[in-house]
N, C-alpha and C. Protein backbone atom coordinates (compact mmCIF):
# COMPACT_ATOMS: atom_id res chain seq x y z
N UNK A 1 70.54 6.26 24.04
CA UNK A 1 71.16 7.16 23.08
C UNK A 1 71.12 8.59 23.58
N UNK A 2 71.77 9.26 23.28
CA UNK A 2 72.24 11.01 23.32
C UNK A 2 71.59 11.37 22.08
N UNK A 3 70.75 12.95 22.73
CA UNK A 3 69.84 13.13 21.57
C UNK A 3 70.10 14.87 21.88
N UNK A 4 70.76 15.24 20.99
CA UNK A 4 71.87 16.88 21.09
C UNK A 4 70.11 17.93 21.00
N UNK A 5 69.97 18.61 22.24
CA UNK A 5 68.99 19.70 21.89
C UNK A 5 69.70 21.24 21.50
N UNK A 6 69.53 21.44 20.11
CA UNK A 6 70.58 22.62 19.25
C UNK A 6 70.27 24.02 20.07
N UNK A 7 69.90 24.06 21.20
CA UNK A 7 69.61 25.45 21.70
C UNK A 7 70.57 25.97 22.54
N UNK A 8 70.87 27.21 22.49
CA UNK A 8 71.87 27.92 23.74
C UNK A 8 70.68 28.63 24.89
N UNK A 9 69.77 28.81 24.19
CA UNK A 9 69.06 29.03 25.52
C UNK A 9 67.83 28.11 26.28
N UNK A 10 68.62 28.88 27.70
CA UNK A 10 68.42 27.87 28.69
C UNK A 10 66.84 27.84 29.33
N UNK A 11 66.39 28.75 29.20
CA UNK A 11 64.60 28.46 29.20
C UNK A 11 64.01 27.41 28.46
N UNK A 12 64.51 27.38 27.01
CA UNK A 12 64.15 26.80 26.43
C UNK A 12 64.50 25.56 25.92
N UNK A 13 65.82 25.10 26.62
CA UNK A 13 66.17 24.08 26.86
C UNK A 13 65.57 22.94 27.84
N UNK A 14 65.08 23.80 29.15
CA UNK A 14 64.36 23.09 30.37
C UNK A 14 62.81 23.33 29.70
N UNK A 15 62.24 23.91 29.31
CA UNK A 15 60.96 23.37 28.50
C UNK A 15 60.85 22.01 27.87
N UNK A 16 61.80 22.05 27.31
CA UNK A 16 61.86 21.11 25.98
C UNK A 16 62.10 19.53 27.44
N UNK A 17 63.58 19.90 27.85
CA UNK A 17 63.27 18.32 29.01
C UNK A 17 62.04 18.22 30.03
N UNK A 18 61.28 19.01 30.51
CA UNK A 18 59.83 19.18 30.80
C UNK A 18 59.16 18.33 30.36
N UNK A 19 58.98 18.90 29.13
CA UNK A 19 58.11 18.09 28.35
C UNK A 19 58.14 16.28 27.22
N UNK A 20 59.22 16.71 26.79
CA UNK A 20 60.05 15.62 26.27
C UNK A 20 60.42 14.45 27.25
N UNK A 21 60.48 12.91 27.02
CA UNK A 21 60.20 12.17 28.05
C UNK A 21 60.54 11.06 27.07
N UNK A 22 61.29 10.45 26.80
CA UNK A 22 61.59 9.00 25.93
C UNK A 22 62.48 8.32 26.49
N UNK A 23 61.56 6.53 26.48
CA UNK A 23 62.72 5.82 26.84
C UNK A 23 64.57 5.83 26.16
N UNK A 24 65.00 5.40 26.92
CA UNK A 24 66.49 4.87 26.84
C UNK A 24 66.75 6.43 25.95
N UNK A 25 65.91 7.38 26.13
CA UNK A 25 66.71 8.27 25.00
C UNK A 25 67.34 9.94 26.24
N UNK A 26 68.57 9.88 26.49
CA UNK A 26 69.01 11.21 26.85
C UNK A 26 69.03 12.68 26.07
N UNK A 27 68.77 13.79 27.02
CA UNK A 27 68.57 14.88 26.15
C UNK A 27 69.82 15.47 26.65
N UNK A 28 70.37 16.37 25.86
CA UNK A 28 71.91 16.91 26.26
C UNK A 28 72.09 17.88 25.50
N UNK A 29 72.60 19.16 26.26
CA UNK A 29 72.23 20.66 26.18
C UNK A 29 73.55 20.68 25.24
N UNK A 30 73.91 21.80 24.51
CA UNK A 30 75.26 22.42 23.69
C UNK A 30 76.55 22.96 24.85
N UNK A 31 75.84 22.86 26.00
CA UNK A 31 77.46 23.08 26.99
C UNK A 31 77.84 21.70 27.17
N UNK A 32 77.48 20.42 26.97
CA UNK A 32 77.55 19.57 27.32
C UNK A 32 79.14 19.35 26.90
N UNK A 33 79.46 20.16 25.64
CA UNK A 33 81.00 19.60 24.83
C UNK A 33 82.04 20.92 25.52
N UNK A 34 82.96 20.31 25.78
CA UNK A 34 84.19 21.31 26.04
C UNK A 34 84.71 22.03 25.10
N UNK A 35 84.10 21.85 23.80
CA UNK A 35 84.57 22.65 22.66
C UNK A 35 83.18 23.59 22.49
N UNK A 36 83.91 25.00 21.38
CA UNK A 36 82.27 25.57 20.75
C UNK A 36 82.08 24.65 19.59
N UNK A 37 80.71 25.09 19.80
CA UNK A 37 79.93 24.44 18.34
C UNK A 37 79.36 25.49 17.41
N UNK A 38 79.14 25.14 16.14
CA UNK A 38 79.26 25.68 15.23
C UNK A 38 77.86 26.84 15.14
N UNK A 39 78.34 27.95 15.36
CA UNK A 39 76.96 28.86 15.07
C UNK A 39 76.15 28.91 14.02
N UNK A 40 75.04 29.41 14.08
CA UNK A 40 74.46 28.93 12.90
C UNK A 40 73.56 30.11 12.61
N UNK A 41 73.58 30.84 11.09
CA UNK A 41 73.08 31.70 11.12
C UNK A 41 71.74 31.76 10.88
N UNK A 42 70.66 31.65 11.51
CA UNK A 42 69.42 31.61 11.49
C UNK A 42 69.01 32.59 10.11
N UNK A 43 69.30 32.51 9.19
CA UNK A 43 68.76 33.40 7.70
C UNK A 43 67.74 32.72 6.67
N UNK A 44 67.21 31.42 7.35
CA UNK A 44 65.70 31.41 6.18
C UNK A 44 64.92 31.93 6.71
N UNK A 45 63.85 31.47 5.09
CA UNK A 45 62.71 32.40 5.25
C UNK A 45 61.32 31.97 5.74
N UNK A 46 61.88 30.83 6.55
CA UNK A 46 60.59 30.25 7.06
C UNK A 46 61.21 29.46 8.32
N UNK A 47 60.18 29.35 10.12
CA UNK A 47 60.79 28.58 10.76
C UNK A 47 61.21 27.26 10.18
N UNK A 48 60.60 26.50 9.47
CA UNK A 48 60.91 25.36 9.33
C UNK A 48 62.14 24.95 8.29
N UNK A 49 62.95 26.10 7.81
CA UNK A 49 64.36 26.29 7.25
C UNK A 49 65.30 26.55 8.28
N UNK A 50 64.70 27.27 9.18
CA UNK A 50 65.80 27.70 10.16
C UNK A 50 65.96 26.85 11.72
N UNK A 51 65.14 25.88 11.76
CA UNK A 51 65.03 24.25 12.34
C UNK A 51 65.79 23.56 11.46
N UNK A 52 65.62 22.80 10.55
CA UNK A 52 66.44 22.48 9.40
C UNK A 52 68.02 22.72 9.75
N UNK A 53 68.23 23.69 9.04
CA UNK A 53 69.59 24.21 9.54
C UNK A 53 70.43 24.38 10.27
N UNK A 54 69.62 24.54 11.43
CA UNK A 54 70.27 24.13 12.71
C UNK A 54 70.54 22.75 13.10
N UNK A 55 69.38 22.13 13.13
CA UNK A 55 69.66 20.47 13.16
C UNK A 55 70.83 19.82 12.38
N UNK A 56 70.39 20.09 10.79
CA UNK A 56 71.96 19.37 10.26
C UNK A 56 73.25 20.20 10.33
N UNK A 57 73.22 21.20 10.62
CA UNK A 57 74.54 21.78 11.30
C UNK A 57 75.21 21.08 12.91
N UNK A 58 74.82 21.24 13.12
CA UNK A 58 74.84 20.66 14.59
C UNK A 58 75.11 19.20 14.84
N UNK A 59 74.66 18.37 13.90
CA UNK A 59 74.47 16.72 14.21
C UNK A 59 75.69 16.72 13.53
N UNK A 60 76.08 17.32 12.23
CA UNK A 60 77.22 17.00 11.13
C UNK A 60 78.38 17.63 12.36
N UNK A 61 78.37 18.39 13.02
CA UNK A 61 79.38 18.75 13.89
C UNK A 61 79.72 18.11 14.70
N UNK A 62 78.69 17.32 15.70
CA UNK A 62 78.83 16.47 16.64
C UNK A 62 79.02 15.17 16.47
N UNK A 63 77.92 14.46 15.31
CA UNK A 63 77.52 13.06 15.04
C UNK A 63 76.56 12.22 15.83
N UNK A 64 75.79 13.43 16.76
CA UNK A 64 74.63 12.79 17.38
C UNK A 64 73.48 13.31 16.88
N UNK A 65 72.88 12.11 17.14
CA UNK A 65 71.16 12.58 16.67
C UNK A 65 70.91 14.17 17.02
N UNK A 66 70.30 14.99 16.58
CA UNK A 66 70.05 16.24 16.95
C UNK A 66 68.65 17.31 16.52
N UNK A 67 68.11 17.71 17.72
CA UNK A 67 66.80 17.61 17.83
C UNK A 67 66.86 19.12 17.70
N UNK A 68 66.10 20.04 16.71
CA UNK A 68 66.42 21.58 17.02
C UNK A 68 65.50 22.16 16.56
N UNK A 69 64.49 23.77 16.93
CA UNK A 69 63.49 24.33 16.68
C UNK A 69 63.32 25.77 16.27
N UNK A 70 62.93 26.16 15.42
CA UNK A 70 62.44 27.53 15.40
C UNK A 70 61.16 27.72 15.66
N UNK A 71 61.15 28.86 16.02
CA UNK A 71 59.26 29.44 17.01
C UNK A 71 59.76 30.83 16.66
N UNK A 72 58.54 31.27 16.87
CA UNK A 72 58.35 32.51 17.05
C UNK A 72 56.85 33.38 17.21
N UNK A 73 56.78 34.37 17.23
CA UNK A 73 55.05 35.07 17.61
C UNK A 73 54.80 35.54 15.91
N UNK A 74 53.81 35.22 15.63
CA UNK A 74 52.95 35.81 14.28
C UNK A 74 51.81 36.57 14.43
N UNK A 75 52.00 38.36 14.90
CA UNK A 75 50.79 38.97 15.03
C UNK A 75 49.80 39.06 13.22
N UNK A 76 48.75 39.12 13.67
CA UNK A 76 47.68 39.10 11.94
C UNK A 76 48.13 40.60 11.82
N UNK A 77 47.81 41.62 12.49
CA UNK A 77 47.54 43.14 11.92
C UNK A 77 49.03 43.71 11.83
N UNK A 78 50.20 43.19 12.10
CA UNK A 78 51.42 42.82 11.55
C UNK A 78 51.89 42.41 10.25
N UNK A 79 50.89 41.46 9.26
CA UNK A 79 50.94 40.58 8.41
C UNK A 79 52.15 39.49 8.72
N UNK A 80 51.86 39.21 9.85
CA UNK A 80 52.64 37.61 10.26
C UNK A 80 54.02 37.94 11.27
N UNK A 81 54.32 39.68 11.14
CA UNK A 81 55.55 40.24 11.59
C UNK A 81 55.12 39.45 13.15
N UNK A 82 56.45 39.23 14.43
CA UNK A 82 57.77 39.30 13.71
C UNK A 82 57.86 38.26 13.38
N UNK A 83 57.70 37.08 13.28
CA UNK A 83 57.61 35.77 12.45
C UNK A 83 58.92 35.42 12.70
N UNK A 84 59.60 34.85 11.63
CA UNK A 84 61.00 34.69 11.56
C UNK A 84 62.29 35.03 12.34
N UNK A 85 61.39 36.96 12.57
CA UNK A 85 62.97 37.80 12.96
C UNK A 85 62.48 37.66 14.75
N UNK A 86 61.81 37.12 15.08
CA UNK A 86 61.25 37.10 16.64
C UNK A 86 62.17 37.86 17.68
N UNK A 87 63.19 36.88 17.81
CA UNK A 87 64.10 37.21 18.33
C UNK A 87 65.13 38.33 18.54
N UNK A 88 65.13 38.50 17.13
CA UNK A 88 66.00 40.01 16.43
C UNK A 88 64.85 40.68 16.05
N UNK A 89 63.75 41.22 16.79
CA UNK A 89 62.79 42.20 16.46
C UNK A 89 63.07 43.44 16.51
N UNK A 90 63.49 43.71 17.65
CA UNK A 90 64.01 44.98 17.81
C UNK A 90 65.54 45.57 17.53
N UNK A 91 66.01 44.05 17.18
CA UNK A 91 67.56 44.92 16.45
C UNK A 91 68.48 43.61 17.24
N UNK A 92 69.27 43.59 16.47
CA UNK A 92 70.70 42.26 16.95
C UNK A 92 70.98 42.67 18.48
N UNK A 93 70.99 41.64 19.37
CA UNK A 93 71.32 41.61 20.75
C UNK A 93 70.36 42.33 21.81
N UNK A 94 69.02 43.10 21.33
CA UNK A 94 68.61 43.92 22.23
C UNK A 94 67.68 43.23 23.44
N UNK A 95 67.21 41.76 22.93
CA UNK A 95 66.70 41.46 24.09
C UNK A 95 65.29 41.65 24.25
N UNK A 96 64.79 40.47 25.25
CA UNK A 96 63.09 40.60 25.06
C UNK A 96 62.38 41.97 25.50
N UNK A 97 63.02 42.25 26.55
CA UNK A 97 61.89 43.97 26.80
C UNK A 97 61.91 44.57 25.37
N UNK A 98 63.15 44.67 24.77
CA UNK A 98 62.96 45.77 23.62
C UNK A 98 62.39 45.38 22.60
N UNK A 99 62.13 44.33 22.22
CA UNK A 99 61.37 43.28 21.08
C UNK A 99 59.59 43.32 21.99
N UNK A 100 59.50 43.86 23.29
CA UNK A 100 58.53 43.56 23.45
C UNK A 100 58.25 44.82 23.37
N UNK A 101 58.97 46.06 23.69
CA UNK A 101 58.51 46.94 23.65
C UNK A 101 57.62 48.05 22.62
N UNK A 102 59.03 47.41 21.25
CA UNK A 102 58.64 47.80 19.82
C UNK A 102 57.33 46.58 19.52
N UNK A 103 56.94 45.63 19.83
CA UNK A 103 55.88 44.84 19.44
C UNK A 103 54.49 46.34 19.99
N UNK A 104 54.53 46.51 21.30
CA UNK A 104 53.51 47.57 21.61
C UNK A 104 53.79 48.85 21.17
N UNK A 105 54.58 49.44 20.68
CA UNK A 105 54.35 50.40 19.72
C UNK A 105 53.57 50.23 18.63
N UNK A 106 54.15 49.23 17.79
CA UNK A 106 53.87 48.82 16.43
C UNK A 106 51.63 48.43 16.55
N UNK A 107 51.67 48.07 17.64
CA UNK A 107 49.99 47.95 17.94
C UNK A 107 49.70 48.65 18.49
N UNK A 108 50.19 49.94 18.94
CA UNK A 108 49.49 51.23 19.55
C UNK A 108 48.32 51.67 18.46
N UNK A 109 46.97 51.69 19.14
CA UNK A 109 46.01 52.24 18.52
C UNK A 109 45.16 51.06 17.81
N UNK A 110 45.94 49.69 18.05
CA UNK A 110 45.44 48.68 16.74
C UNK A 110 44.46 48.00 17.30
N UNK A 111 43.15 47.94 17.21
CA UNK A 111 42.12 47.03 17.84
C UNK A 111 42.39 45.49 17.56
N UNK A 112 42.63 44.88 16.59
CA UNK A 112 43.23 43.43 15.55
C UNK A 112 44.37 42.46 16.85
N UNK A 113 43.95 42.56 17.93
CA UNK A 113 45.16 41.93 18.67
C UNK A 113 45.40 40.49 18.59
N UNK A 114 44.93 39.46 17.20
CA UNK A 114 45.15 38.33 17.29
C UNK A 114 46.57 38.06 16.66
N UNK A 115 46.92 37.00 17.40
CA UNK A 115 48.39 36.63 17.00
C UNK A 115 48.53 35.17 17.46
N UNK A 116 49.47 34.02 16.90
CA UNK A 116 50.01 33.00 17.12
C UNK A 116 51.41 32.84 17.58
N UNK A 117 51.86 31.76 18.30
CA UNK A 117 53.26 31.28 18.62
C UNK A 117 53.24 30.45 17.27
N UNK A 118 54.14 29.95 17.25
CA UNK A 118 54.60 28.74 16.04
C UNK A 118 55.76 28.19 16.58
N UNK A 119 56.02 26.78 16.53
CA UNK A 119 57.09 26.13 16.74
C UNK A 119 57.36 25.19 15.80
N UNK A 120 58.35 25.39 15.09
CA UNK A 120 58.80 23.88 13.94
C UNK A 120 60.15 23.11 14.82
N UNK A 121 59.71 21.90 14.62
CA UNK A 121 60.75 21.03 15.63
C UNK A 121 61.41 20.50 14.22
N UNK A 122 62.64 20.39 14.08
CA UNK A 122 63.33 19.36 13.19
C UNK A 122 64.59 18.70 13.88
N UNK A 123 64.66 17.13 13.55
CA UNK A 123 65.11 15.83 14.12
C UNK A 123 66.28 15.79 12.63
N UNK A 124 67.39 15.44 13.18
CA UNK A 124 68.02 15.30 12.04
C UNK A 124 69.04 13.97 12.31
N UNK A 125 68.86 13.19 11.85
CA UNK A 125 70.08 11.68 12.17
C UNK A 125 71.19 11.94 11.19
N UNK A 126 72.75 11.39 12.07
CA UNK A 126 74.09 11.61 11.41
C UNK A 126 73.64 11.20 9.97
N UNK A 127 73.11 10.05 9.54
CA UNK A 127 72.85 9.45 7.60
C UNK A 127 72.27 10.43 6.98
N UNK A 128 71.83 11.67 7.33
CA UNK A 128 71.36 12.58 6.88
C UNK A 128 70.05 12.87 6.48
N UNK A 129 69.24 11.92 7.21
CA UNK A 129 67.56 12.13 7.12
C UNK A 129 67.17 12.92 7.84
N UNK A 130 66.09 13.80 8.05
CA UNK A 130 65.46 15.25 8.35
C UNK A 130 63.77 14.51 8.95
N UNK A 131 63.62 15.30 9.88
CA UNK A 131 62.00 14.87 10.09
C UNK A 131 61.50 16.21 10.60
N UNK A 132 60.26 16.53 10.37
CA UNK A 132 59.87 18.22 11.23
C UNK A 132 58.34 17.62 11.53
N UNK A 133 57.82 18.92 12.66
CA UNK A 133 56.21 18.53 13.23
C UNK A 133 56.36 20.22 13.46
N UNK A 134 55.00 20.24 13.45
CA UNK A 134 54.85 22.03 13.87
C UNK A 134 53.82 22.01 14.96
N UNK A 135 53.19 23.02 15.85
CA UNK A 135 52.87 23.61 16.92
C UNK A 135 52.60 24.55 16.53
N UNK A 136 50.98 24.94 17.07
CA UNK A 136 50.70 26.06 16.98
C UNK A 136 49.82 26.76 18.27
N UNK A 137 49.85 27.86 19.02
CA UNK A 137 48.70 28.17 19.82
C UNK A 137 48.43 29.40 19.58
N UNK A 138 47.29 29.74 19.46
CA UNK A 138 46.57 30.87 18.78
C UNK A 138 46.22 31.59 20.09
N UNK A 139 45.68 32.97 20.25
CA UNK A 139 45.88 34.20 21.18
C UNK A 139 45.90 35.41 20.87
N UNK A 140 46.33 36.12 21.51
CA UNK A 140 46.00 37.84 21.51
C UNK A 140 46.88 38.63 21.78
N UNK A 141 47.48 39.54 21.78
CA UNK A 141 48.70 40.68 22.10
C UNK A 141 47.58 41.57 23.18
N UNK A 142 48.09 41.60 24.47
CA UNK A 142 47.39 42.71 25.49
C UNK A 142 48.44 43.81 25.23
N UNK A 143 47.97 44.48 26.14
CA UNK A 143 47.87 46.17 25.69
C UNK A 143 49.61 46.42 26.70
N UNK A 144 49.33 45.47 27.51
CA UNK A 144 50.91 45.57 28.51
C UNK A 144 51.50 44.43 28.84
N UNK A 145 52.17 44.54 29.65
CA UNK A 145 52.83 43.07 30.06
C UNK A 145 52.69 42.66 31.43
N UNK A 146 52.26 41.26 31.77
CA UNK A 146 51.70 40.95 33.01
C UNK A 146 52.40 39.85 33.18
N UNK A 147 53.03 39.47 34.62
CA UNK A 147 53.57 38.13 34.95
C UNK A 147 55.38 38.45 34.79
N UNK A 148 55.73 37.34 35.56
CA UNK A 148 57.21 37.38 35.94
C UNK A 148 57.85 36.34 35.37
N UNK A 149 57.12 35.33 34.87
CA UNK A 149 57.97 34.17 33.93
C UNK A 149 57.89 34.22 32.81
N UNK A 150 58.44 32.79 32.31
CA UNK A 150 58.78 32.50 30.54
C UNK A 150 59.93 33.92 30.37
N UNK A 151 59.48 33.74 29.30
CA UNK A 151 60.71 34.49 28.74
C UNK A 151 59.85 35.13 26.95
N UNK A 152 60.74 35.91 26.30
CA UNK A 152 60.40 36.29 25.07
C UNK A 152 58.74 36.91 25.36
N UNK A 153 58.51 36.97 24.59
CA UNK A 153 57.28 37.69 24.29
C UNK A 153 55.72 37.14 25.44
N UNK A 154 56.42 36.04 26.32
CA UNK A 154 55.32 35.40 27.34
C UNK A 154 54.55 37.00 28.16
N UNK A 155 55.36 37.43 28.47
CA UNK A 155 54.11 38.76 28.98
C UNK A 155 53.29 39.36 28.62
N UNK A 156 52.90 39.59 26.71
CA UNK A 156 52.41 39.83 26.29
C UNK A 156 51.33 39.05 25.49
N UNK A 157 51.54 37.74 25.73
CA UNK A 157 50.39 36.52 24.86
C UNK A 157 49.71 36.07 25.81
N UNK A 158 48.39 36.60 25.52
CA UNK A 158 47.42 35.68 26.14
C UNK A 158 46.72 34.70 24.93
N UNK A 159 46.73 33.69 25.61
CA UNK A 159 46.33 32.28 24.69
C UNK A 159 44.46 32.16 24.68
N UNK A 160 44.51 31.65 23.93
CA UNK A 160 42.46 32.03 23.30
C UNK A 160 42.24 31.27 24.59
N UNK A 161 40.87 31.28 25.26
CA UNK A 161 40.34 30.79 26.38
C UNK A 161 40.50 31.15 27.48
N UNK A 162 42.50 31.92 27.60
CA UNK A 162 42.62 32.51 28.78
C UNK A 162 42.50 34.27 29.20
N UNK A 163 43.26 34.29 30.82
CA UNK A 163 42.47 35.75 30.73
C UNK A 163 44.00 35.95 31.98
N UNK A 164 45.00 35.01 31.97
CA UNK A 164 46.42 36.07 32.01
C UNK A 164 47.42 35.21 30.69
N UNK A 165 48.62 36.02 30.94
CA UNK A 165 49.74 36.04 30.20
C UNK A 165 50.57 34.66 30.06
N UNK A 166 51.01 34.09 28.93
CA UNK A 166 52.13 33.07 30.04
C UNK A 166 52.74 33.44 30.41
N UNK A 167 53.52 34.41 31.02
CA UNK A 167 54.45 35.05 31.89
C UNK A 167 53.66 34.98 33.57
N UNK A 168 52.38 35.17 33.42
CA UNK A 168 51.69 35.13 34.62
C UNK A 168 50.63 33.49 34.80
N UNK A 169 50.90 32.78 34.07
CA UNK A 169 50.38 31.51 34.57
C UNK A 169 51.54 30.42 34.42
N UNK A 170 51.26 29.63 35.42
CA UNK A 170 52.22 28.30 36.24
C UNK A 170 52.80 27.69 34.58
N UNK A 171 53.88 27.85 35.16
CA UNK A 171 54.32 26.89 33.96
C UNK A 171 54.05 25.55 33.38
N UNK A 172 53.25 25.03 34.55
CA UNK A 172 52.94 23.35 34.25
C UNK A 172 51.87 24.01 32.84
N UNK A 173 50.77 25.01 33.32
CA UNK A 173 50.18 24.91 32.64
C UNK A 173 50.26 25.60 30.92
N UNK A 174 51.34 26.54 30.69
CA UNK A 174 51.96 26.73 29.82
C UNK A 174 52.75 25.39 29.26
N UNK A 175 53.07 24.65 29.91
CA UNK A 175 53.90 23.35 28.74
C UNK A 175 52.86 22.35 28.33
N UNK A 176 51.40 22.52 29.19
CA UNK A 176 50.99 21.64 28.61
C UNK A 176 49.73 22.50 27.27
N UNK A 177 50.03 23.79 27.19
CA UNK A 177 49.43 24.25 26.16
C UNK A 177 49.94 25.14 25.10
N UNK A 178 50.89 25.60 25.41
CA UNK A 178 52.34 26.12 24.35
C UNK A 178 52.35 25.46 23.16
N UNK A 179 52.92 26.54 22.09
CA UNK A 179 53.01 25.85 20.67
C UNK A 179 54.22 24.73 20.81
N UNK A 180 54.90 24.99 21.43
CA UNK A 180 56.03 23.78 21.56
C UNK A 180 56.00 22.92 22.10
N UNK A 181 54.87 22.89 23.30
CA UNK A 181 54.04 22.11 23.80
C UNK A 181 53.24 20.73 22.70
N UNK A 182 52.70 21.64 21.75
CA UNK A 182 52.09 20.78 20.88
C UNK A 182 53.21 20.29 19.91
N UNK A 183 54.35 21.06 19.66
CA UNK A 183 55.16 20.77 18.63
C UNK A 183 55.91 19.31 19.59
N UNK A 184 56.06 18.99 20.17
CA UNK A 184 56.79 18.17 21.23
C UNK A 184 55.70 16.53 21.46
N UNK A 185 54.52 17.21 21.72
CA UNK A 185 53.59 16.14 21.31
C UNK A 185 53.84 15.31 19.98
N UNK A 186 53.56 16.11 18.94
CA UNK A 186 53.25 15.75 18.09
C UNK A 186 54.93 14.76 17.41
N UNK A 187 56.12 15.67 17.84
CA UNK A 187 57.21 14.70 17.88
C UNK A 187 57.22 13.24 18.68
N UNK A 188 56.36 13.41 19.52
CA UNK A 188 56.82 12.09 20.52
C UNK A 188 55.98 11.31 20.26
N UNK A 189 54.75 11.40 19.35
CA UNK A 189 54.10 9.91 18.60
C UNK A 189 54.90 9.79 17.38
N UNK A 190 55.23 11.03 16.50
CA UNK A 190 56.10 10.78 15.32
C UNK A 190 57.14 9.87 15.51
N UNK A 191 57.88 10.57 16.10
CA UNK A 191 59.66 10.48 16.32
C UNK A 191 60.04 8.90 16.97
N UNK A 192 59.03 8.81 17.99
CA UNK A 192 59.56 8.08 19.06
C UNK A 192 59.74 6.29 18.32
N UNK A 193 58.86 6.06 17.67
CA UNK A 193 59.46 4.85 16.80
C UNK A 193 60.89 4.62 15.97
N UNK A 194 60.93 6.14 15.62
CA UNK A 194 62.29 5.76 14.81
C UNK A 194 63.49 6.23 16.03
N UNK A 195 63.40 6.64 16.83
CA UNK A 195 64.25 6.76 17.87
C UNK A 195 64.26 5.17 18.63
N UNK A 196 63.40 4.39 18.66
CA UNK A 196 63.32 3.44 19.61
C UNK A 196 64.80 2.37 19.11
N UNK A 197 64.87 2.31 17.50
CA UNK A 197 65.45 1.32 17.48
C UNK A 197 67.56 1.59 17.07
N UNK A 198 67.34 3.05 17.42
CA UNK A 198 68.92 3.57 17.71
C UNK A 198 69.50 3.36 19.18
N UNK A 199 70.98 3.02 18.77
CA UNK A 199 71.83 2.05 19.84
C UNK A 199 71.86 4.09 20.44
């Protein structure tokens, strides 16, 4: 079976086949169709609405199973900011330096540097059933940004136990400890039964 991953971006597309691994089941990106597909305006108020949404948008467009996620960073001395708006932190289209940049303003002076990733995965089948699993990895906001990979806010999270960035450690070892990391786990004991018995 073809199993639609609802993302346009491509980091986070090759994470997800990284990690993700099921028999007889193919993963297949949104360029895959010669047509566009339907945008989707990411406006709830929680990741696991704006997973949701995407998923049954996307599957009702296509008619394939469709696998889709919201994440984002939750600093504490923030009160959870940017949560939701992750992506659009620093303003529509500006992009991770500037979302990372306004993140270190906003903690200039702040001793409180604990913060989480979050990932909500939601599975949505054409009959219209919904399934979600969440991911979480807990960590710290450093003072700058260290390392040349990942993407989004990876230069600035160091994960509890460690002592660089994921931007600056191997990616093997970021997928196998990433909130989507766990969110992906925790899909593939869920999920993988009710995926087994689709043509």
């Amino acid at each position: 079976m073809k199993l639609l991953i609802a993302t346009g971006n491509a980091h986070k597309l090759g994470e997800i086949r990284a990690m993700l691994v099921w028999p007889g089941v193919t993963l297949v990106g949104m360029k895959v169709y010669g047509r566009p597909l339907p945008e989707v305006d990411e406006d709830a108020e929680t990741f696991e609405g704006n997973a949701l949404k995407k998923a049954r948008t996307l599957c009702a467009a296509t008619g394939l199973w469709t696998l889709a996620d919201d994440s984002g960073l939750e600093v504490a001395a923030l009160g959870g900011a940017p949560g939701v708006r992750s992506a659009r932190y620093a303003g529509e289209g500006k992009g991770d330096a500037a979302n990372n940049a306004r993140l270190l303003r906003e903690l200039d002076g702040v001793e409180d540097r604990r913060a989480r990733f979050r990932c909500v995965l939601a599975l949505a089948a054409p009959d219209g059933r919904t399934w979600t699993v969440e991911g979480r990895c807990e960590g710290r906001i450093a003072h700058e940004a260290s390392g040349t990979g990942g993407f989004g806010y990876d230069p600035l999270f160091h994960p509890d136990g460690g002592t660089q960035s994921f931007a600056a450690i191997p990616a093997e070892e970021k997928n196998r400890i990433s909130h989507r990391a766990r969110a992906l786990g925790a899909a593939a004991q869920a999920w993988q039964p009710i995926l087994a018995g689709v043509d």
